[in-house]
Protein backbone atom coordinates (compact mmCIF):
# COMPACT_ATOMS: atom_id res chain seq x y z
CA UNK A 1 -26.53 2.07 2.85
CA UNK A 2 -30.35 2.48 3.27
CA UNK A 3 -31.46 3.77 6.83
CA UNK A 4 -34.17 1.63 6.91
CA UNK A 5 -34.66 -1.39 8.49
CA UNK A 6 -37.32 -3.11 6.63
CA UNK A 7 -36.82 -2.81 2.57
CA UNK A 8 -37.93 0.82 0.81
CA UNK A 9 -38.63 0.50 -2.45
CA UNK A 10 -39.89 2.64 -5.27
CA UNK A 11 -42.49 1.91 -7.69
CA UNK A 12 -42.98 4.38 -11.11
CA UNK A 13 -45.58 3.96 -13.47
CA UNK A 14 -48.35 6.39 -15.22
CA UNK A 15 -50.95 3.54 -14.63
CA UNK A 16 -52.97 5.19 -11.83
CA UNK A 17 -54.70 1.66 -10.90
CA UNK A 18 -51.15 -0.18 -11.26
CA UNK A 19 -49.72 2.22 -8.73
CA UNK A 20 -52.42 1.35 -6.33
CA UNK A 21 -52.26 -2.44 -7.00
CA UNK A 22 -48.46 -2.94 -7.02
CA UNK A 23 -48.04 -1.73 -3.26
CA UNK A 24 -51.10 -3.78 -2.31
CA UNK A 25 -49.44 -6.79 -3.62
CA UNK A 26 -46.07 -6.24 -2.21
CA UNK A 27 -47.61 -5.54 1.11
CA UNK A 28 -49.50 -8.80 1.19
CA UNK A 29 -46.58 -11.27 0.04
CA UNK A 30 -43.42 -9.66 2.17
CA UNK A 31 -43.44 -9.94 5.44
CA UNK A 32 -42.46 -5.90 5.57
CA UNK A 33 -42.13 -3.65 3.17
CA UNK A 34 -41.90 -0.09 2.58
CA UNK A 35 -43.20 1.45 -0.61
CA UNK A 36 -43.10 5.02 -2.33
CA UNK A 37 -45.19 5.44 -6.11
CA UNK A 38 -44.67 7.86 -8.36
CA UNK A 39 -46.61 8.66 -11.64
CA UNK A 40 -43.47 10.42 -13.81
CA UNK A 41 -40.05 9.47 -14.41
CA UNK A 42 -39.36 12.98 -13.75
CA UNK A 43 -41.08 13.03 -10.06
CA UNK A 44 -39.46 9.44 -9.73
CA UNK A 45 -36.10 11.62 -10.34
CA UNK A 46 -36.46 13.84 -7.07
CA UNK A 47 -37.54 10.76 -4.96
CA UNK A 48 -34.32 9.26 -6.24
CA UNK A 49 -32.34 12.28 -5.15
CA UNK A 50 -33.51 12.26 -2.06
CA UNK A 51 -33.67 9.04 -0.83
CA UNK A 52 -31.67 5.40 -1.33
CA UNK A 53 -34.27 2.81 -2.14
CA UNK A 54 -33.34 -0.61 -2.10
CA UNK A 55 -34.79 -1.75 -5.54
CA UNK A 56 -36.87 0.73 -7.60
CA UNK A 57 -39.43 -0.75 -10.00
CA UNK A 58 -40.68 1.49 -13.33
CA UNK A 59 -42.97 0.71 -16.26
CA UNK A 60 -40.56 1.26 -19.46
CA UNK A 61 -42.90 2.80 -21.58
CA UNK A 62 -43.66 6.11 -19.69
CA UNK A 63 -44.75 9.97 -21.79
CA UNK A 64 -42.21 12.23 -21.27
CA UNK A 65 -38.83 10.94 -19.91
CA UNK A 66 -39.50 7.17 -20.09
CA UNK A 67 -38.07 3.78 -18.11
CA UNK A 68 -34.94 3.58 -20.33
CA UNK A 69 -34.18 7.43 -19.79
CA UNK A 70 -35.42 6.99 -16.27
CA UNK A 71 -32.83 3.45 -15.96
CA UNK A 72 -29.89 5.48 -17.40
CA UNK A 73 -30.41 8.75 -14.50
CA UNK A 74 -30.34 6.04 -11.55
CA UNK A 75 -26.96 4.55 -12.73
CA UNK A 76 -25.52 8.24 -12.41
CA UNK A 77 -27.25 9.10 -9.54
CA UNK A 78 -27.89 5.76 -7.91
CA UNK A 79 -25.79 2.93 -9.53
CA UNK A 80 -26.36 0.55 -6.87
CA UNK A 81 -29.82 0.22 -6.82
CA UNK A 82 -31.44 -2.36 -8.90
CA UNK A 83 -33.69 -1.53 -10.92
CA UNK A 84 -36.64 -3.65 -12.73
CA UNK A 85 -38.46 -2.70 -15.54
CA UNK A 86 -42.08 -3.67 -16.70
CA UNK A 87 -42.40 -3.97 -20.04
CA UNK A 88 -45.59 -5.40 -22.54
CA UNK A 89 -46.03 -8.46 -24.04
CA UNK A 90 -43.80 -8.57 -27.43
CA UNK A 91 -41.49 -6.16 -26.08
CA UNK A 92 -38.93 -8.05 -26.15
CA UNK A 93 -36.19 -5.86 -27.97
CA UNK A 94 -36.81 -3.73 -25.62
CA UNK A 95 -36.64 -5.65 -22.57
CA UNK A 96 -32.50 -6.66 -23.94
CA UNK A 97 -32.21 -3.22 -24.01
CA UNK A 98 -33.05 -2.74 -20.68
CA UNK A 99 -31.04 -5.48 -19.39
CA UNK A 100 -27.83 -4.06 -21.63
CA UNK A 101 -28.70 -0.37 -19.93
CA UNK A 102 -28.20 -1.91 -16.63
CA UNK A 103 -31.77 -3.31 -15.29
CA UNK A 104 -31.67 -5.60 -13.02
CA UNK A 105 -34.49 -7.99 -14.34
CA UNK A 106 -37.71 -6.99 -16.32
CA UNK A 107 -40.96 -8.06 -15.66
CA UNK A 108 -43.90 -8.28 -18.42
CA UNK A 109 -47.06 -7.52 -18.72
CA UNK A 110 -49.81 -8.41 -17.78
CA UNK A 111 -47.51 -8.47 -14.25
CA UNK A 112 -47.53 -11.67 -12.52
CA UNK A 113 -47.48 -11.32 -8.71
CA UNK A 114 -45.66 -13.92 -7.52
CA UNK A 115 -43.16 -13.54 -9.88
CA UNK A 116 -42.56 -9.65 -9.32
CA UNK A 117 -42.01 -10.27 -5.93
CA UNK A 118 -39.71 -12.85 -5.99
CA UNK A 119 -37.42 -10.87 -8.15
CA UNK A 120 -37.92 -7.62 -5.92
CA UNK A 121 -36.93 -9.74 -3.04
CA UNK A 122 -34.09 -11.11 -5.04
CA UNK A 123 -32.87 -7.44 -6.02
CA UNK A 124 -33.20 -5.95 -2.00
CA UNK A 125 -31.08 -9.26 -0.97
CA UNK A 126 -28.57 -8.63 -3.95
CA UNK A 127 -28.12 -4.92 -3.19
CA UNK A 128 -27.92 -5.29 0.59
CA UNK A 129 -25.55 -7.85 0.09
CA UNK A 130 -23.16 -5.56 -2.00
CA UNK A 131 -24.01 -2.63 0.66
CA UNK A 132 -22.37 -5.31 3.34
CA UNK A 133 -19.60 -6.43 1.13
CA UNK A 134 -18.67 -2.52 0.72
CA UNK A 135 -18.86 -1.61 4.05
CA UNK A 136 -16.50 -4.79 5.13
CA UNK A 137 -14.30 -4.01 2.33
CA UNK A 138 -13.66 -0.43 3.43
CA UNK A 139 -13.56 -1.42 7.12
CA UNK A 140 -10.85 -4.31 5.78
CA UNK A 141 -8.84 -0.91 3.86
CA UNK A 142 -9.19 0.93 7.12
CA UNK A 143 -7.55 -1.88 9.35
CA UNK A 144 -5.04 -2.44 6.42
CA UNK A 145 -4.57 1.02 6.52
CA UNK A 146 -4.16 1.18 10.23
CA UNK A 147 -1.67 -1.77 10.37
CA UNK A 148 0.41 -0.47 7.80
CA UNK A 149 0.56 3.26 9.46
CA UNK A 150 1.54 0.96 12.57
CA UNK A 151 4.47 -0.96 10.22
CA UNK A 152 5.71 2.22 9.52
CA UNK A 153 6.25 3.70 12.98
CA UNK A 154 7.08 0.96 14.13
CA UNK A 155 10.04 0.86 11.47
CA UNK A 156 10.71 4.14 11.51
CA UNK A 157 11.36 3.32 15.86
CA UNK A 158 13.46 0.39 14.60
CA UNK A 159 15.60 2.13 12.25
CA UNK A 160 16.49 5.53 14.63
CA UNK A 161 16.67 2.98 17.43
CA UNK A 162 19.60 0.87 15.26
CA UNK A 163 20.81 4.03 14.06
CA UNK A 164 21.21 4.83 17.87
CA UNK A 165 23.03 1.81 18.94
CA UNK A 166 25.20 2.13 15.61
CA UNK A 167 26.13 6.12 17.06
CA UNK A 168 26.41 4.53 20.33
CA UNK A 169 28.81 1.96 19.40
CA UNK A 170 31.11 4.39 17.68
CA UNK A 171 31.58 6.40 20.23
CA UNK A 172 32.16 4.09 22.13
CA UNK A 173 34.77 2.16 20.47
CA UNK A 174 36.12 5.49 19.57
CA UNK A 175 35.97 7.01 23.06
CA UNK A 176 37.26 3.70 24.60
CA UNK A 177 40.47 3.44 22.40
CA UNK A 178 43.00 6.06 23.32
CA UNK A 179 42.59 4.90 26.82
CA UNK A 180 43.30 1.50 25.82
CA UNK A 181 46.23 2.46 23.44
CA UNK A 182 47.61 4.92 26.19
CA UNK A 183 47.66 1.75 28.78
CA UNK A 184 49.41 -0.52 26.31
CA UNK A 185 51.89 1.89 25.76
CA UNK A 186 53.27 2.58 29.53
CA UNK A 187 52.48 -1.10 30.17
CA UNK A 188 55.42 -1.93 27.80
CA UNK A 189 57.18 0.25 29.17
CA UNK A 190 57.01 -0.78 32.79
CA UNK A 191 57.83 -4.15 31.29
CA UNK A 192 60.74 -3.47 29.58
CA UNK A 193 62.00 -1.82 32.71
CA UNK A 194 61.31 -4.75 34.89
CA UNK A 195 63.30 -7.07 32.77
CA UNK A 196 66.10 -4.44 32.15
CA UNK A 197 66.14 -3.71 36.43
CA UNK A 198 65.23 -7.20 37.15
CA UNK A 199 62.51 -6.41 40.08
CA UNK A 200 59.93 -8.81 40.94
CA UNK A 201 58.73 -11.82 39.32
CA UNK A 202 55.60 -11.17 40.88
CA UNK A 203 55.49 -7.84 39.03
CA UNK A 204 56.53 -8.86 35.55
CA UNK A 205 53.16 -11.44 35.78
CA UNK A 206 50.97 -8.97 36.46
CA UNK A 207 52.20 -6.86 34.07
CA UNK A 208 51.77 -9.29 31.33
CA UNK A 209 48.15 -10.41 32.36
CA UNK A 210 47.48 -7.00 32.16
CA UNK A 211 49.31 -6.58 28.82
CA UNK A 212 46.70 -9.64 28.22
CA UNK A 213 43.74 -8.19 28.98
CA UNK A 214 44.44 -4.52 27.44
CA UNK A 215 44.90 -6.59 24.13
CA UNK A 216 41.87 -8.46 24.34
CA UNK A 217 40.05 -4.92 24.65
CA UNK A 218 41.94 -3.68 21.86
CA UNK A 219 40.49 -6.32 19.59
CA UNK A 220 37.00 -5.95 21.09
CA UNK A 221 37.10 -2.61 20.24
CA UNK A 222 38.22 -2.57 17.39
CA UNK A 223 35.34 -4.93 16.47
CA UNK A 224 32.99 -2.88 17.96
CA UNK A 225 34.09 0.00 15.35
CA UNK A 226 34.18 -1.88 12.60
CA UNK A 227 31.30 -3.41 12.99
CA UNK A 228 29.44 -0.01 13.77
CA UNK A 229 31.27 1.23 10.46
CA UNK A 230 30.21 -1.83 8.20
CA UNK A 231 26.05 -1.13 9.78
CA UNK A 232 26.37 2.80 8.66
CA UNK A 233 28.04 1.42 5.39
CA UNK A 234 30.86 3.90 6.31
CA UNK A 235 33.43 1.32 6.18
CA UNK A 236 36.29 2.07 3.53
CA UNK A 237 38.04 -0.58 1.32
CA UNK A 238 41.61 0.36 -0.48
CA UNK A 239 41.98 -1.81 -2.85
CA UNK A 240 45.59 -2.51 -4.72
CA UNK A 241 46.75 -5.20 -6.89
CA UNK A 242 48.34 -7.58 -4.60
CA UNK A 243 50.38 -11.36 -4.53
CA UNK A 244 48.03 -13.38 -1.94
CA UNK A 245 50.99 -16.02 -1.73
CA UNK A 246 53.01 -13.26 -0.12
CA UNK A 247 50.06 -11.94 1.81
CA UNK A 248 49.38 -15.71 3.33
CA UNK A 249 53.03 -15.62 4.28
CA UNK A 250 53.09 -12.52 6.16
CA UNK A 251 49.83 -13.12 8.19
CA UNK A 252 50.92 -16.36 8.88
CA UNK A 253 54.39 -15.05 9.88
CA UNK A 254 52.88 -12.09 11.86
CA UNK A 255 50.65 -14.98 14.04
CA UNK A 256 53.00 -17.67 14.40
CA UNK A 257 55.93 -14.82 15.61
CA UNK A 258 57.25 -16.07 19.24
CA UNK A 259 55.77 -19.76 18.90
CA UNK A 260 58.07 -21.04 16.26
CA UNK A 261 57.70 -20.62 12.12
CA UNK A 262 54.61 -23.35 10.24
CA UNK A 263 55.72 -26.04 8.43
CA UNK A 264 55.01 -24.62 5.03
CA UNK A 265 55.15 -25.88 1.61
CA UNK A 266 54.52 -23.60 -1.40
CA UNK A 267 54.59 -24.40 -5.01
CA UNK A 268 57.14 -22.39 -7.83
CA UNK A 269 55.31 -20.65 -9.92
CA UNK A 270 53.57 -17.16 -10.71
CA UNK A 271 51.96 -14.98 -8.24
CA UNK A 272 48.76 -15.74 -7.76
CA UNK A 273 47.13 -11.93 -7.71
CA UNK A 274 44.17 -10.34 -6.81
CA UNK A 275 42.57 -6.32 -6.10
CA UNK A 276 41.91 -6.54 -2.42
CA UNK A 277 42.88 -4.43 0.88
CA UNK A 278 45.75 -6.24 2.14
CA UNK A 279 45.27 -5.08 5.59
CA UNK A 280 41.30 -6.19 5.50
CA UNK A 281 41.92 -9.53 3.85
CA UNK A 282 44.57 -10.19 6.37
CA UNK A 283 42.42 -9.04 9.48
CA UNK A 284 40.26 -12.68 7.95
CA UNK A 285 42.83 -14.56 7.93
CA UNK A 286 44.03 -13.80 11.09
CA UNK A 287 39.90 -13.92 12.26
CA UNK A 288 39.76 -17.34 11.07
CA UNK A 289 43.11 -18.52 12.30
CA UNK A 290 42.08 -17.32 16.15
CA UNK A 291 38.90 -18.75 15.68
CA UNK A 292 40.57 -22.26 14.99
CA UNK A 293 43.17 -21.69 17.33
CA UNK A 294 40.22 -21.03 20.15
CA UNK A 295 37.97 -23.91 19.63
CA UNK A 296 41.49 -26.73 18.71
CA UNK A 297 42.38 -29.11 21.33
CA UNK A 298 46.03 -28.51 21.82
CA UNK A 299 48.68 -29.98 19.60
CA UNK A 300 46.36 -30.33 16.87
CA UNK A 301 47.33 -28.67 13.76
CA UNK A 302 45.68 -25.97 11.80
CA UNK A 303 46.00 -26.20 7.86
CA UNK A 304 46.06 -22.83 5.51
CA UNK A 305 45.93 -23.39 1.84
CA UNK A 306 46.03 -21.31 -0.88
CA UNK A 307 44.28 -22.87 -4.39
CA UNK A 308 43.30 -20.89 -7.51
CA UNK A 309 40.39 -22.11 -9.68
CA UNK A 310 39.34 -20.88 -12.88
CA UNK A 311 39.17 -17.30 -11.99
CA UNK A 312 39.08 -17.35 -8.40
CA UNK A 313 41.59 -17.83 -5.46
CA UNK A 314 40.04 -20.17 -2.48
CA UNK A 315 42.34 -19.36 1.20
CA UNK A 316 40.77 -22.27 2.99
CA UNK A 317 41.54 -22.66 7.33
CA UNK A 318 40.80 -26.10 8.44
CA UNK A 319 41.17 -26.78 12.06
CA UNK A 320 40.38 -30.23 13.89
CA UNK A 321 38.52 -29.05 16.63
CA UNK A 322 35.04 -29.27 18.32
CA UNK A 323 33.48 -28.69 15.05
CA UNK A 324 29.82 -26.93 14.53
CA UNK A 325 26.91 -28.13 15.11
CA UNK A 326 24.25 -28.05 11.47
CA UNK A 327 21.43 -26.34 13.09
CA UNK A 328 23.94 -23.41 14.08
CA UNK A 329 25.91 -23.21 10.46
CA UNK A 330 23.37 -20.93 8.63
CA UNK A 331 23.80 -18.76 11.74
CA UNK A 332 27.19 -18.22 12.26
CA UNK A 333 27.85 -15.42 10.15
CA UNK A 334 25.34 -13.49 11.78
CA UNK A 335 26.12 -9.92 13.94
CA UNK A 336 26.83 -11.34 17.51
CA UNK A 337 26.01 -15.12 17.38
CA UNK A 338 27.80 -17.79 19.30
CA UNK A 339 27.50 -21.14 18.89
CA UNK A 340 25.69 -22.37 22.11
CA UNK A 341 27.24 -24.81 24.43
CA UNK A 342 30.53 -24.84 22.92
CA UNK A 343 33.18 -23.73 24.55
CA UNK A 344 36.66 -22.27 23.83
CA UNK A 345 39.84 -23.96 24.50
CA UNK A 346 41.72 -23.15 28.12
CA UNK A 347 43.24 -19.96 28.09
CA UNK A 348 40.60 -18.84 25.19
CA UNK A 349 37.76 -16.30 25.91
CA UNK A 350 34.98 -15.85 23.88
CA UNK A 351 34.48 -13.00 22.02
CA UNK A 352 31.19 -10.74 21.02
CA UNK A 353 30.70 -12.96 18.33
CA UNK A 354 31.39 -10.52 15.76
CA UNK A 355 34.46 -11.79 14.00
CA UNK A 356 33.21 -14.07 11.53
CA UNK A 357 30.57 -11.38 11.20
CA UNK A 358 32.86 -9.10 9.81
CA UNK A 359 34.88 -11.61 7.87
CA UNK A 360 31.99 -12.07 6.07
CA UNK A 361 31.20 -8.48 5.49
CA UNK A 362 34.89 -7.71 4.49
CA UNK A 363 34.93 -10.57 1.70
CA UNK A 364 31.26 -9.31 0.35
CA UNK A 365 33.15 -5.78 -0.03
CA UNK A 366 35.81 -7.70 -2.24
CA UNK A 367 32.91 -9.60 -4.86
CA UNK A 368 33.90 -13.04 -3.12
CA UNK A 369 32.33 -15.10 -0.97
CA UNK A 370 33.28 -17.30 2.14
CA UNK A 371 31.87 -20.58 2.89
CA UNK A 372 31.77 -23.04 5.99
CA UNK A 373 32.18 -26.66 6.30
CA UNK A 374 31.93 -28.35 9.67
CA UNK A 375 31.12 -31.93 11.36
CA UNK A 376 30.97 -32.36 15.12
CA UNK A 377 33.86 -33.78 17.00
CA UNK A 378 35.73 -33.94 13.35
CA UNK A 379 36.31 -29.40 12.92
CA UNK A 380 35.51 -27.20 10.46
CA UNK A 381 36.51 -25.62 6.88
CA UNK A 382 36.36 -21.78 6.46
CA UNK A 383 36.68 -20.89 2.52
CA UNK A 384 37.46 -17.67 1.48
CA UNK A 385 37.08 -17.29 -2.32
CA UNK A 386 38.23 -14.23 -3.55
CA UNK A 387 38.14 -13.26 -7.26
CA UNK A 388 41.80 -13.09 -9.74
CA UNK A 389 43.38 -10.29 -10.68
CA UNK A 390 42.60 -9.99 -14.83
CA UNK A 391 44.84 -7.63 -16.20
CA UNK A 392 42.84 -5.42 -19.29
CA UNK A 393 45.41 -5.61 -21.50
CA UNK A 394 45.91 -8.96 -21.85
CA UNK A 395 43.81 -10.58 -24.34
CA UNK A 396 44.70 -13.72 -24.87
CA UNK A 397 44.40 -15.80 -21.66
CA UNK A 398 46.27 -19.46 -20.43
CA UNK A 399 43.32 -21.91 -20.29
CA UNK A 400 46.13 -24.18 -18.43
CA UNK A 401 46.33 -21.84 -15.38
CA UNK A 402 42.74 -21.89 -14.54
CA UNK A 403 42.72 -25.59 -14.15
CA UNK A 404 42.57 -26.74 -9.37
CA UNK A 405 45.93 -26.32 -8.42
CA UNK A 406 47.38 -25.96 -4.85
CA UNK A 407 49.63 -22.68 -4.88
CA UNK A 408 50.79 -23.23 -0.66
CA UNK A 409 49.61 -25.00 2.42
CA UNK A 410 51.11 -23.96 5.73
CA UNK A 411 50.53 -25.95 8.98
CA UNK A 412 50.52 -24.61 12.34
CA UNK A 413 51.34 -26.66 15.48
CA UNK A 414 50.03 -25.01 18.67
């Protein structure tokens, strides 16, 4: 942008008397204005060089290099400047030429004042008006610039930070499980010695709350490393071909064991089979079974049922508990939420809410999906819908089987 304050402007023309008249005039109608003449296009050149006028004004028809030539150097060398060229009466051809080279307006001859100097003054405001609009501009790429160097730190902070507390959990979970599997082990023990020695009621309690509370850290760590696992994407599915009928059963066999068998009923039929990680998809099921059990009243039932659609097998849990409330469904999934202000059942705990977490990530691993349905005071629906088995070789398949039908529903009392 210019240095100077007040407008500098250049005026070129081989018209000795016009040079000395033009300044004259500008000087009387602006309020301040700075002026540098020049008799050659070629002299014009070097004032160019050296200094950045705010409009330059030139006769067109000059001897030796002449307005046009003289138009076409301050592009190069100057192509913000406006420049206006004087041209004689008739010229118009000339005067389109001009404006197609670049000029900024032409004036003819013979010049009239007022006129000249209202489209000098136009020019100045137009270029200093660009020359502010540039300098914002950059100054607006600068701050962008600076905000998005700031983005990036700050990211890069975020991610080493989360790949901290992922390292951190790890070893911790990792660090924190022998212990734990060491003090399950000789708790047994000492149990199965107090009811083979019979010694002290007193003794056999505390040894089961304490069998109680080891196993409760055994799941929470557990979680903790697979959690930490799933965030490093280090976590590992082995996937077989496998009847989920028979995988239901055993789950629900495994969590009713000691409390009595669930009322089952399950259709004859075919296997219904999928390619999952037995031990993974269980470790849902049994997620979403504690998580009814926890938030049931007691004696209510909780319903499994196992349905195969079209192409897809749906394990749904309903429970008839406290229910969720809407604001907190699109949440629930989430690493370590809880539902706010509602509170397990007696003898429950709440975990690190990272159970349905996990769920979730365990059923993305397997192409399916699971879904929630829940009203207050009335419980919840989790869906898990995992996709069929298709066996390649088969190539003609039973439109019949992929109609809704209801493979098994099991009901637990607790």
């Amino acid at each position: 942008m210019s240095t100077h304050e007040i407008p500098y402007v250049l005026i070129v023309d081989d018209d000795t008397a016009l040079l000395e008249a033009l300044p004259q005039a500008l000087s009387l109608r602006l309020t301040a204005v700075e002026v540098d003449t020049s008799d050659s296009a070629l002299h014009a050149l070097d004032l160019i060089r050296e200094h950045d006028y705010d409009a330059i004004v030139s006769d067109i028809k000059m001897p030796g290099m002449d307005g046009l030539a003289l138009l076409a150097k301050v592009q190069e060398l100057r192509p913000d400047t406006p420049t206006l060229l004087i041209t004689g009466h008739g010229e118009h051809d000339l005067a389109v030429q001009a404006l197609r080279g670049g000029a900024y307006d032409f004036i003819q001859k013979p010049i009239d004042r007022d006129y000249m100097v209202a489209a000098l003054n136009r020019a100045i405001q137009t270029r200093r008006l660009r020359l502010q609009l540039a300098d914002q501009q950059r100054a607006l790429e600068l701050h962008a610039l600076s905000l998005e160097r700031i983005v990036e730190n700050r990211t890069r902070e975020l991610v080493e930070a989360n790949a901290s507390k992922d390292k951190f959990l790890s070893m911790v979970a990792h660090e924190l499980k022998t212990p734990i599997t060491t003090l399950k082990g000789r708790t047994q023990l000492l149990q199965r010695r107090v009811t083979r020695e019979g010694l002290d009621e007193v003794v056999s309690l505390g040894l089961n709350d304490i069998e109680r509370s080891i196993n409760r850290l055994h799941f929470l760590v557990n979680d903790l490393l697979d959690a930490s696992l799933i965030q490093t994407n280090m976590f590992v599915i082995h996937r077989r071909r496998c009847d989920l009928v028979q995988l239901c059963r055993h789950i629900l066999d495994e969590y009713t064991s000691g409390s009595g068998p669930a009322l089952r009923f399950e259709a004859p039929g075919e296997p219904i089979e999928a390619e999952v990680d037995a031990d993974r998809i269980g470790q849902v099921l049994l997620n979403l079974l504690s998580n009814a059990h926890k938030y049931s009243p007691k004696g209510y039932p909780i319903t499994v049922t196992l349905q195969q659609i079209g192409f897809e097998a749906i394990i749904s849990v309903r429970d008839m508990g406290v229910g969720i409330p809407p604001g907190d469904l699109e949440h629930i999934f989430d690493q370590y939420y809880r539902v706010p202000e509602v509170d397990a059942q007696a003898g429950s705990r709440r975990g690190l809410g990272l159970g349905l977490y996990i769920a979730h990530k365990l059923v993305e691993r397997h192409a399916g999906r699971i879904d929630v349905q829940s009203v207050q005071g009335e419980g919840s629906v989790f869906s898990v819908s995992l996709p069929l088995f298709v066996d390649p070789t088969t190539e003609d398949v039973d439109t019949t089987k992929l109609a809704l039908h209801t493979q098994a529903v099991w009901t637990i009392m607790h």
